[in-house]
PDB file of N, CA and C in Angstrom:
ATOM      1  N   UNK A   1       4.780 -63.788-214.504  1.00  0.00           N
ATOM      2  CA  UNK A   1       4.051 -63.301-213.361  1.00  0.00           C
ATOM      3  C   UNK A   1       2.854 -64.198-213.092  1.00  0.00           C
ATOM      4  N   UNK A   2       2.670 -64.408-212.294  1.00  0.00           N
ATOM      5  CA  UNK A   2       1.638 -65.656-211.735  1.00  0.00           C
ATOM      6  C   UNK A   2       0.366 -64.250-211.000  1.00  0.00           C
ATOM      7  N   UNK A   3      -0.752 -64.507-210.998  1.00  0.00           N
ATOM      8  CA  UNK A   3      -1.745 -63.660-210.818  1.00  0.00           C
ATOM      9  C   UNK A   3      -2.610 -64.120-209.621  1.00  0.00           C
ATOM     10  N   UNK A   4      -2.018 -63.582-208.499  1.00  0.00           N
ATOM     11  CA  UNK A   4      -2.679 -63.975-207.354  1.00  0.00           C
ATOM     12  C   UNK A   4      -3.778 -62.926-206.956  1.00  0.00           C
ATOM     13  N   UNK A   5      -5.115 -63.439-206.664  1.00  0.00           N
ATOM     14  CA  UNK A   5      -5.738 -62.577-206.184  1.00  0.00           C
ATOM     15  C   UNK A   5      -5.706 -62.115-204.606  1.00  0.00           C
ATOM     16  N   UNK A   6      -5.966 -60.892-203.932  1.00  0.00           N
ATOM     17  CA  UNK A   6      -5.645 -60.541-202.522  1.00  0.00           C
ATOM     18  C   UNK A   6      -7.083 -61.239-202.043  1.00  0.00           C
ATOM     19  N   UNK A   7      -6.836 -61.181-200.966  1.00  0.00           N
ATOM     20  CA  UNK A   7      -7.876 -61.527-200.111  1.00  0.00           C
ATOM     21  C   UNK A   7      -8.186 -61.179-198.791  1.00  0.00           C
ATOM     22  N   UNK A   8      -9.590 -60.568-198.836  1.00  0.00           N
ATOM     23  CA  UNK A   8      -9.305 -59.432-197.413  1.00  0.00           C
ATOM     24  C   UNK A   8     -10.252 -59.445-196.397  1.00  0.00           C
ATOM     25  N   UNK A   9     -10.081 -60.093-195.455  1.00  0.00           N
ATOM     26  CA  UNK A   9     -11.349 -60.164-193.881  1.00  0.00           C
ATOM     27  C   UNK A   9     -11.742 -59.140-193.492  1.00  0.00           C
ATOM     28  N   UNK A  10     -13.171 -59.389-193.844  1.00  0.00           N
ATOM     29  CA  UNK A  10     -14.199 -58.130-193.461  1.00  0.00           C
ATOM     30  C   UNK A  10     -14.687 -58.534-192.485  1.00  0.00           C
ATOM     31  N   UNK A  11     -14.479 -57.882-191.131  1.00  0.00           N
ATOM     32  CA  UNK A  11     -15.697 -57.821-190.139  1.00  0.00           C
ATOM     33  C   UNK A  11     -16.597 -57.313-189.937  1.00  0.00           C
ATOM     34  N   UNK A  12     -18.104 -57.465-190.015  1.00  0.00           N
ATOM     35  CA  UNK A  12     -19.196 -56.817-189.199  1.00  0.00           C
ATOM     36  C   UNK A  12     -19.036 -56.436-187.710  1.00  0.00           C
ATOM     37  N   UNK A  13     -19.635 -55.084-188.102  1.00  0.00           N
ATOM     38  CA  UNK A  13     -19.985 -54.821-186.554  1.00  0.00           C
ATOM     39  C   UNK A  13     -20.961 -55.436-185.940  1.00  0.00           C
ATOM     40  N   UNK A  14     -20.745 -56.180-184.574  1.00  0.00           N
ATOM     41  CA  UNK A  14     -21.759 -56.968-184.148  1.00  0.00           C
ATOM     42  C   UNK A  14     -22.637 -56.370-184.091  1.00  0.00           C
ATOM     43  N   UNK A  15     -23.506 -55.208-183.866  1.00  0.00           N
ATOM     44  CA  UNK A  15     -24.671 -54.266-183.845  1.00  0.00           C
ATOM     45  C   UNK A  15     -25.438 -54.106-184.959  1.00  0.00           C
ATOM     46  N   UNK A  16     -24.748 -55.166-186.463  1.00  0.00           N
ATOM     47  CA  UNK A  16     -25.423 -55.006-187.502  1.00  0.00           C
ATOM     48  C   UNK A  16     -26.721 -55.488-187.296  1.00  0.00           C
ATOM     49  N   UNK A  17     -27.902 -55.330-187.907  1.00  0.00           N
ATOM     50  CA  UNK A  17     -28.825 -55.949-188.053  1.00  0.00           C
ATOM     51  C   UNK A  17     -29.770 -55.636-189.329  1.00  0.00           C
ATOM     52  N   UNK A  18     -29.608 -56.983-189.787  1.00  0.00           N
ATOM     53  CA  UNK A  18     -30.363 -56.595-191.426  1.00  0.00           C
ATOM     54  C   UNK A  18     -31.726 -56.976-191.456  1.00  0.00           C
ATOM     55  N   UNK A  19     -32.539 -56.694-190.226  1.00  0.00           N
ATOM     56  CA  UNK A  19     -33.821 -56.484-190.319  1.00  0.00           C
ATOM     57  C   UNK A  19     -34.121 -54.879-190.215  1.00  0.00           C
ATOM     58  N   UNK A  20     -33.088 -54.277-189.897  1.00  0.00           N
ATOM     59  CA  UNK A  20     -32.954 -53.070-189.543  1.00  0.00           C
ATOM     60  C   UNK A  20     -33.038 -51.836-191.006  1.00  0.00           C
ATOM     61  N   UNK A  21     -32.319 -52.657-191.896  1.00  0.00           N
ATOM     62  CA  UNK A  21     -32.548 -52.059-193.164  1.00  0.00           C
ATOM     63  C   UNK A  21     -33.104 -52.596-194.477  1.00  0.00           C
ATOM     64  N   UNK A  22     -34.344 -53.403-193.247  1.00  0.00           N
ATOM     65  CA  UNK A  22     -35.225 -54.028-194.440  1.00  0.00           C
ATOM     66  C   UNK A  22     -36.177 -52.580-195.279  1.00  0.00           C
ATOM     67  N   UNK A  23     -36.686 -53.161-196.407  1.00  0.00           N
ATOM     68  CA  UNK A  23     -37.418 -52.509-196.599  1.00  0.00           C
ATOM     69  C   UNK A  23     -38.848 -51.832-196.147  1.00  0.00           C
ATOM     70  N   UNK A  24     -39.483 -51.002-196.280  1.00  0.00           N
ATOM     71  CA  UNK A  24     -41.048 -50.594-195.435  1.00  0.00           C
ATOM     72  C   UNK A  24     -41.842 -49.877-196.865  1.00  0.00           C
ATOM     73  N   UNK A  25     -42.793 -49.879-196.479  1.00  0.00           N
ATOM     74  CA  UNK A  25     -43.882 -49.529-197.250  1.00  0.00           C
ATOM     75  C   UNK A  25     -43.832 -47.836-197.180  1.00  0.00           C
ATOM     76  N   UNK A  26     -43.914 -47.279-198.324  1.00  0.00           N
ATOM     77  CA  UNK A  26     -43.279 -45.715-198.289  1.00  0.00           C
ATOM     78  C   UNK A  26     -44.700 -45.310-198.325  1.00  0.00           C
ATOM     79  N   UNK A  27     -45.369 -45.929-199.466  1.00  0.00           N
ATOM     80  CA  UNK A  27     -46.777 -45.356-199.734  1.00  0.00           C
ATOM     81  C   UNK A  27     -47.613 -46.206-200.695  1.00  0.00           C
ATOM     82  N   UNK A  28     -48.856 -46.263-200.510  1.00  0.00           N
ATOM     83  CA  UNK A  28     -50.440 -47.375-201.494  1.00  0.00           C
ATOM     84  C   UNK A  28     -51.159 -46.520-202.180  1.00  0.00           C
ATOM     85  N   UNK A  29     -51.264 -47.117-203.470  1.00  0.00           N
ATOM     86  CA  UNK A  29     -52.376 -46.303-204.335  1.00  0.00           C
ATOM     87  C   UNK A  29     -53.275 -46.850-205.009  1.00  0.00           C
ATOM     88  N   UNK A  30     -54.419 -46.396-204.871  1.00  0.00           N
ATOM     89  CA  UNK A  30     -55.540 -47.550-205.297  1.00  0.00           C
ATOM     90  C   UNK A  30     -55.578 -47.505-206.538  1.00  0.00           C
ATOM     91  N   UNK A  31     -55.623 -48.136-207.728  1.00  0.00           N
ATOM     92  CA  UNK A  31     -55.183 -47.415-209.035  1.00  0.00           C
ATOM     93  C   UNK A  31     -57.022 -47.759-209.738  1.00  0.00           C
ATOM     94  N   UNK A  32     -57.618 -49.165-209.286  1.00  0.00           N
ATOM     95  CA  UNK A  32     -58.832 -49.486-209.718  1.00  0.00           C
ATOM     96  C   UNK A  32     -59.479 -50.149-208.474  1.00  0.00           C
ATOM     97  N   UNK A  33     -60.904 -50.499-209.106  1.00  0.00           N
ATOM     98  CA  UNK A  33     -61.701 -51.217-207.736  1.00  0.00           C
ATOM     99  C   UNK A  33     -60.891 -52.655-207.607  1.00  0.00           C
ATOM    100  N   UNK A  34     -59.859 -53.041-207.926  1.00  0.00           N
ATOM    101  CA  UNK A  34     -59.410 -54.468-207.339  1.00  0.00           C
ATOM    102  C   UNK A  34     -57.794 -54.385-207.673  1.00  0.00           C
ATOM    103  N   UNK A  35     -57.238 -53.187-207.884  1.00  0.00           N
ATOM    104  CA  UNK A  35     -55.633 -53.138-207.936  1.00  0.00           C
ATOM    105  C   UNK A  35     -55.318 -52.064-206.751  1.00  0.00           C
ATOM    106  N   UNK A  36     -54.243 -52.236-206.378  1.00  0.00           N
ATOM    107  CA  UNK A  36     -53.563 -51.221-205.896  1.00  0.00           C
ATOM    108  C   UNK A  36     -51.992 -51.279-205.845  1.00  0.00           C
ATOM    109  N   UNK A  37     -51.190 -50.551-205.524  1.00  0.00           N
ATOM    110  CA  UNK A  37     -50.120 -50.615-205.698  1.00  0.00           C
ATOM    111  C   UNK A  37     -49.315 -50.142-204.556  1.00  0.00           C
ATOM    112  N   UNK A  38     -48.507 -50.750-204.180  1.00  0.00           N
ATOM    113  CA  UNK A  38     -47.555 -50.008-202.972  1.00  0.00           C
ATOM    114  C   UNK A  38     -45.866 -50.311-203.662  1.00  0.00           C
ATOM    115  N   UNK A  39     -46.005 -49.098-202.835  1.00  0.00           N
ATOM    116  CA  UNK A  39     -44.017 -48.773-203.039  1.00  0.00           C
ATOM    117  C   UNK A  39     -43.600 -48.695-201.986  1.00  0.00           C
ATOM    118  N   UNK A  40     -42.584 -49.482-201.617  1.00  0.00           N
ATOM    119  CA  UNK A  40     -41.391 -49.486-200.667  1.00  0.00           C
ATOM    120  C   UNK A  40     -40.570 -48.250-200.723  1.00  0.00           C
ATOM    121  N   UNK A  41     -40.037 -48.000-199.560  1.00  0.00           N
ATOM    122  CA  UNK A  41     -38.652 -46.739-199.342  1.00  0.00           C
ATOM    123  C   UNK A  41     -37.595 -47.714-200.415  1.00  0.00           C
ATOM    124  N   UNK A  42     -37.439 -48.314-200.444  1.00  0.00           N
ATOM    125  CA  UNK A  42     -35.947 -48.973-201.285  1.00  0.00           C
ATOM    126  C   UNK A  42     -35.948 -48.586-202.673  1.00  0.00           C
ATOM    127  N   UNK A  43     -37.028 -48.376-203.251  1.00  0.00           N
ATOM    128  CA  UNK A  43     -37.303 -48.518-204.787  1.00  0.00           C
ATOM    129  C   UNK A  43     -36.217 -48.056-205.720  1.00  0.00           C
ATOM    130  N   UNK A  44     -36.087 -48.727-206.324  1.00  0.00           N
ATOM    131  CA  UNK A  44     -34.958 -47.855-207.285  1.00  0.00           C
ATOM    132  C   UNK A  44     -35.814 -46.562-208.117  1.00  0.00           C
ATOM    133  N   UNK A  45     -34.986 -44.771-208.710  1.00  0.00           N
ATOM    134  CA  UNK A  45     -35.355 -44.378-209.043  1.00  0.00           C
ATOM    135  C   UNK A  45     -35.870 -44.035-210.119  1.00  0.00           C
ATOM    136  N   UNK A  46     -35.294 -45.015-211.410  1.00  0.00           N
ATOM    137  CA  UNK A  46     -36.127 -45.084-212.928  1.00  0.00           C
ATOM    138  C   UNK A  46     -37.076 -46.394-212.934  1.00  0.00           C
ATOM    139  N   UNK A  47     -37.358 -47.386-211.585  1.00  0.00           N
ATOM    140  CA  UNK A  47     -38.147 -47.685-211.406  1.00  0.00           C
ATOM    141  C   UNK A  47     -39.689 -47.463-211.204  1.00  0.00           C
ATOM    142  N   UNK A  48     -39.527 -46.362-210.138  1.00  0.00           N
ATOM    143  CA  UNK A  48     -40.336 -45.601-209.687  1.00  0.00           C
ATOM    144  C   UNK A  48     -40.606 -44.493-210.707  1.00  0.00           C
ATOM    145  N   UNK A  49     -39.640 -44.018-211.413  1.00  0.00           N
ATOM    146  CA  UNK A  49     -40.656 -43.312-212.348  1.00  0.00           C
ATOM    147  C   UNK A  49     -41.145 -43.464-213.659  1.00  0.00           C
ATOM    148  N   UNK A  50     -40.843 -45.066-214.215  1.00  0.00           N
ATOM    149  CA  UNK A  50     -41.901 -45.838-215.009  1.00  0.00           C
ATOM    150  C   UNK A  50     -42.940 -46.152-214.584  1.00  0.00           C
ATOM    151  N   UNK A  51     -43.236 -46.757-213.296  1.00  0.00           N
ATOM    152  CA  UNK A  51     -44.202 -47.173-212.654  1.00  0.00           C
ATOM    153  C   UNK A  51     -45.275 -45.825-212.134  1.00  0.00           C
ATOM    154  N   UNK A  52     -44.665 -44.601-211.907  1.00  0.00           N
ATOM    155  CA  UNK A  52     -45.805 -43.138-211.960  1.00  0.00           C
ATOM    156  C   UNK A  52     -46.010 -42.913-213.457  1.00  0.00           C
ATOM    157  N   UNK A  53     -44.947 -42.932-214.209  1.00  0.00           N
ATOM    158  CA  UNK A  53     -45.804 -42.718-215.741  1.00  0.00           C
ATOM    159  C   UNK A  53     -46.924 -43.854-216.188  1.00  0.00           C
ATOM    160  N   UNK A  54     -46.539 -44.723-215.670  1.00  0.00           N
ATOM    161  CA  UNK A  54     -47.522 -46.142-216.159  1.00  0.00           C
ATOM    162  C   UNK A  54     -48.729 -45.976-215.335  1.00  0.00           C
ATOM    163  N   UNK A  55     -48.709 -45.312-214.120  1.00  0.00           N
ATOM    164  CA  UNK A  55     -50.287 -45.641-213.528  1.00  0.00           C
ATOM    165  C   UNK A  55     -51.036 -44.015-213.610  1.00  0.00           C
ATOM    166  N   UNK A  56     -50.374 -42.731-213.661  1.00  0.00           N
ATOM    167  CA  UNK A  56     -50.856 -41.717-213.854  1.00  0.00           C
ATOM    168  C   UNK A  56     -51.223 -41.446-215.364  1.00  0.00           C
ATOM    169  N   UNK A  57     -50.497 -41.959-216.197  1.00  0.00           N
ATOM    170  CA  UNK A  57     -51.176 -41.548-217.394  1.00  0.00           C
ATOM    171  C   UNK A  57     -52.273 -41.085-217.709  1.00  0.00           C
TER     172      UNK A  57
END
């Protein structure tokens, strides 16, 4: 048996637009007088909640 892989044409819908599901700023937190921190809507979620245990502590 010889092992061909398939191969399959994906079209976009022309209406895509990947500025469209860029990321945005969800929310800023001042953590000291010269840090702050912002989180994007994208964040992954055991990201985001190392990064609240790490600055709320």
């Amino acid at each position: 048996m010889t092992n061909k892989s398939d191969v399959v044409q994906i079209k976009m819908d022309k209406s895509f637009n990947p500025q469209a599901s860029a990321p945005t700023k969800a929310f800023q937190v001042r953590v000291d007088d010269n840090k702050t921190v912002i989180v994007y809507n994208r964040i992954q979620g055991y990201i985001l909640d190392s990064l609240i245990k790490a600055v709320f502590k």
